[in-house]
N, C-alpha and C. Protein backbone atom coordinates (compact mmCIF):
# COMPACT_ATOMS: atom_id res chain seq x y z
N UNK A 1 256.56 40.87 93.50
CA UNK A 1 257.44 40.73 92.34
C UNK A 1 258.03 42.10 92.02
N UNK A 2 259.59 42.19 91.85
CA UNK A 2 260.22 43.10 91.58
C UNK A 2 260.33 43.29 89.91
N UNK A 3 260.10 44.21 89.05
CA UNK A 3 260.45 43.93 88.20
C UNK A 3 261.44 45.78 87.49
N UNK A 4 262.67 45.25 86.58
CA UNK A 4 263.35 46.61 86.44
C UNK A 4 263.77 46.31 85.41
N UNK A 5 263.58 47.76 84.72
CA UNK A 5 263.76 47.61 83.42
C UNK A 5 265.42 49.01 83.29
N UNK A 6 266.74 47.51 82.62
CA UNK A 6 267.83 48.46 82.16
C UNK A 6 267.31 49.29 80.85
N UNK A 7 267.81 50.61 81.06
CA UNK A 7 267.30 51.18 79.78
C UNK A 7 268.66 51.80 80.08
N UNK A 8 268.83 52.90 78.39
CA UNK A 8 269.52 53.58 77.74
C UNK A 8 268.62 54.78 77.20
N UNK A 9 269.38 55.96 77.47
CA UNK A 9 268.69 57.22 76.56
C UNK A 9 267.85 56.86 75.32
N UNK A 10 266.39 57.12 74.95
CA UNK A 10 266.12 56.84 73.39
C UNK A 10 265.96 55.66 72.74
N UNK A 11 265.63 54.68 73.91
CA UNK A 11 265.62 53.30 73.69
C UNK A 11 264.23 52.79 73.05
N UNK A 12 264.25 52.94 71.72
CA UNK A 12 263.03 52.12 71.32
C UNK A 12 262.45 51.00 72.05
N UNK A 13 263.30 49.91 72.15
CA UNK A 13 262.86 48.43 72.39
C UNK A 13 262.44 49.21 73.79
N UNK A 14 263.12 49.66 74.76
CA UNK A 14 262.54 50.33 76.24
C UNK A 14 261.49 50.12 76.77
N UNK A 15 261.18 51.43 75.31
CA UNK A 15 259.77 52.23 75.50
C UNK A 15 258.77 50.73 74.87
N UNK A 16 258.82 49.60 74.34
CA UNK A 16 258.04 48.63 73.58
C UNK A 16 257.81 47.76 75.04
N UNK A 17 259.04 47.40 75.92
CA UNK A 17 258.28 46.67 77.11
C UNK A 17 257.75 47.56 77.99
N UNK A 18 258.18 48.63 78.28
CA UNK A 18 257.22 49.53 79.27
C UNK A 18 255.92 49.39 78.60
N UNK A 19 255.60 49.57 77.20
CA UNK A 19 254.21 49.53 76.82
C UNK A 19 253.11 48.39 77.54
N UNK A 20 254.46 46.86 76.89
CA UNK A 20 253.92 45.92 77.33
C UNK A 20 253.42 45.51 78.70
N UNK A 21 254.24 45.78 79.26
CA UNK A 21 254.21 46.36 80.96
C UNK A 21 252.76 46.97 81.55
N UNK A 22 252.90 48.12 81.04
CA UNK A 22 251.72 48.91 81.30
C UNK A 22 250.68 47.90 81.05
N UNK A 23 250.22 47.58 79.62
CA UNK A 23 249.42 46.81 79.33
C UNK A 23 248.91 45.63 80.16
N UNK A 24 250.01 45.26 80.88
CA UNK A 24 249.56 43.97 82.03
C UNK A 24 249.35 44.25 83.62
N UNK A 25 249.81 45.70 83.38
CA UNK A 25 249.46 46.38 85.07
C UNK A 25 250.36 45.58 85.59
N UNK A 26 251.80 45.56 85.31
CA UNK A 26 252.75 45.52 86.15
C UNK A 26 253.91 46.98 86.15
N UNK A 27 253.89 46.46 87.70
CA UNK A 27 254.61 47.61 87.82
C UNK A 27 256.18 47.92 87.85
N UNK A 28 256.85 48.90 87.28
CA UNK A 28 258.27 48.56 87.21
C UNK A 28 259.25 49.43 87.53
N UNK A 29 260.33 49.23 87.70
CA UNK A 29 261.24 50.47 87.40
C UNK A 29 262.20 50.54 86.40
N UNK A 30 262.58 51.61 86.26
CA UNK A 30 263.27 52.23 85.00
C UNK A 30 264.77 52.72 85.54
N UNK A 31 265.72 51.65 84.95
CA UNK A 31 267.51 52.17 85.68
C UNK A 31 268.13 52.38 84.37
N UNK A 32 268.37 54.00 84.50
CA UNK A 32 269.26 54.59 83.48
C UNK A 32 270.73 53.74 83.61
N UNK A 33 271.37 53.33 82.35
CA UNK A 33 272.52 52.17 82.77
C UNK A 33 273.64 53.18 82.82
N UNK A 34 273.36 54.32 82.23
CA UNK A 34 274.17 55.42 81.73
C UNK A 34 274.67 56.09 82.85
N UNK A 35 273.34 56.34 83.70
CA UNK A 35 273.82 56.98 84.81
C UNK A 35 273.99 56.68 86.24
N UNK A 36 273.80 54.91 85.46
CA UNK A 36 273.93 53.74 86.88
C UNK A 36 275.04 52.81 86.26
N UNK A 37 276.39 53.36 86.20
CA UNK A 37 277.20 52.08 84.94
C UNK A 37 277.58 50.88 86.70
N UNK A 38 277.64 50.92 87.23
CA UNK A 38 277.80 50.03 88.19
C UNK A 38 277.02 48.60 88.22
N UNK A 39 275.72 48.99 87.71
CA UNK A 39 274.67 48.02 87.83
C UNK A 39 274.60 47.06 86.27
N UNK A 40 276.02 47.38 85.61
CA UNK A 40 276.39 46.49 84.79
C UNK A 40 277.02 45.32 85.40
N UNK A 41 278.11 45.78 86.62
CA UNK A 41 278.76 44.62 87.22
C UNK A 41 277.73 43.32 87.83
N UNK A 42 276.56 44.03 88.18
CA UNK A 42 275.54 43.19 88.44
C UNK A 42 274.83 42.19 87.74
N UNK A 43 274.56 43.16 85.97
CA UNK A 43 273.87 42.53 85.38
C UNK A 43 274.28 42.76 83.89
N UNK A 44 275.13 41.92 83.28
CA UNK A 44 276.58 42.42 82.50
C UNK A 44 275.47 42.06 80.72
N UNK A 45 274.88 43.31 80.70
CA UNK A 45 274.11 43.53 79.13
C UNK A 45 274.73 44.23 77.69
N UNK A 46 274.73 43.80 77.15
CA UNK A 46 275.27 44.24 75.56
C UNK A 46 274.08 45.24 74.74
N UNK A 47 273.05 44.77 75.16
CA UNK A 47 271.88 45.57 74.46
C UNK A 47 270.75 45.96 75.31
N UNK A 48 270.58 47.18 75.33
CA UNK A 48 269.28 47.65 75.95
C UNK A 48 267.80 47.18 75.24
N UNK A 49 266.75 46.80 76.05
CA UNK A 49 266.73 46.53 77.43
C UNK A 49 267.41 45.32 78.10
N UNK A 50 267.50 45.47 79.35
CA UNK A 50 267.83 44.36 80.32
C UNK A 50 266.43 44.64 81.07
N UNK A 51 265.96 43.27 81.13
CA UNK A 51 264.61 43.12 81.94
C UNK A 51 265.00 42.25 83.12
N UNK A 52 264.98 42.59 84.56
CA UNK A 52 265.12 42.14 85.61
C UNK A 52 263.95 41.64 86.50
N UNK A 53 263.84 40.44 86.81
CA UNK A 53 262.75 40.11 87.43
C UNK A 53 263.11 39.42 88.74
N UNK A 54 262.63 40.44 90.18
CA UNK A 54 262.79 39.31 91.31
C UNK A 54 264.98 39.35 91.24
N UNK A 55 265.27 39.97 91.19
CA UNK A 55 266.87 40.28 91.16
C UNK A 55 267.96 39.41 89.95
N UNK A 56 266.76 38.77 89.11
CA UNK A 56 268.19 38.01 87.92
C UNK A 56 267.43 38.48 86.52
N UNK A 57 268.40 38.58 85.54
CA UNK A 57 268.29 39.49 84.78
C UNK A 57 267.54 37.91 83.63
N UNK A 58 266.70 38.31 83.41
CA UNK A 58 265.67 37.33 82.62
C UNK A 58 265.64 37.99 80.96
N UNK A 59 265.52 38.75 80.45
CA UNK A 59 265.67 38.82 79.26
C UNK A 59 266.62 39.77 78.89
N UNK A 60 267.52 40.31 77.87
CA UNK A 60 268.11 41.12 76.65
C UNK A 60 267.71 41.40 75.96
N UNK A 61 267.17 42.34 75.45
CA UNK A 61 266.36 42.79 73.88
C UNK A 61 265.21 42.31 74.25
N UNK A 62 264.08 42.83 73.29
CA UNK A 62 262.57 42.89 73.74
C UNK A 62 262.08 41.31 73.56
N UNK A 63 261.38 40.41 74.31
CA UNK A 63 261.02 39.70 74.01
C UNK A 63 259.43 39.68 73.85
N UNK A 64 258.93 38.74 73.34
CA UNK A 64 257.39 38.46 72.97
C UNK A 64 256.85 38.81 74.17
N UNK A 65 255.80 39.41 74.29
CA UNK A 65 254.90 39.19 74.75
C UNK A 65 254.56 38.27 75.51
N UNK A 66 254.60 37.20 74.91
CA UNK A 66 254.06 35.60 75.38
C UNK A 66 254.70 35.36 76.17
N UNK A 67 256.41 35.37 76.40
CA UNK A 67 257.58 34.98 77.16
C UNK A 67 257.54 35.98 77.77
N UNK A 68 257.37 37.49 77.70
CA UNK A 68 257.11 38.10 79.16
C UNK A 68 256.29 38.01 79.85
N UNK A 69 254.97 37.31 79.67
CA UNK A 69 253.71 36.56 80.41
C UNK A 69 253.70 35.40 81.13
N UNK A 70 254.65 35.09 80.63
CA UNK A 70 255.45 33.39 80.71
C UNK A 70 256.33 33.71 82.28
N UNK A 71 256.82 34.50 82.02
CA UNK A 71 257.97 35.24 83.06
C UNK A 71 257.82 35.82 84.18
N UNK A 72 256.31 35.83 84.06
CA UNK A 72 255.79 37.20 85.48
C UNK A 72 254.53 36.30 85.46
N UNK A 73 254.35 35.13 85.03
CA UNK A 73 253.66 34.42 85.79
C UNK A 73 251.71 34.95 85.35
N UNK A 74 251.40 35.41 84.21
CA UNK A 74 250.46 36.19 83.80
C UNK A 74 249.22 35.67 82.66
């Protein structure tokens, strides 16, 4: 399982699923959108985060807990 997290400089919500993340021992990556604006054409977000799972962009803005457990199968 691929999982990538769109972020923005200073991103509260960001840093709240990386927490969550950590917390479940999954592992992720982190794509500056700022200094990747291309990977908007890919995955066309209004609000940081964009949470990518497995190559389709599965959530916008932080979701629960529960629905990111829900999501990664956990």
């Amino acid at each position: 399982m691929k999982v990538q997290i769109l972020t923005t400089p200073g991103c509260s919500g960001c840093a709240k699923v990386e927490k969550m993340l950590d917390g479940m021992k999954v592992k992720y990556e982190l794509i500056d959108i700022t200094k990747n604006p291309t990977i908007l054409q890919k995955y066309p977000i209004m609000a940081a985060p964009g949470i990518v799972i497995d190559g389709a962009l599965e959530f916008t803005g932080v979701p629960s807990e529960k629905e990111l457990k829900r999501k990664l199968g956990k």
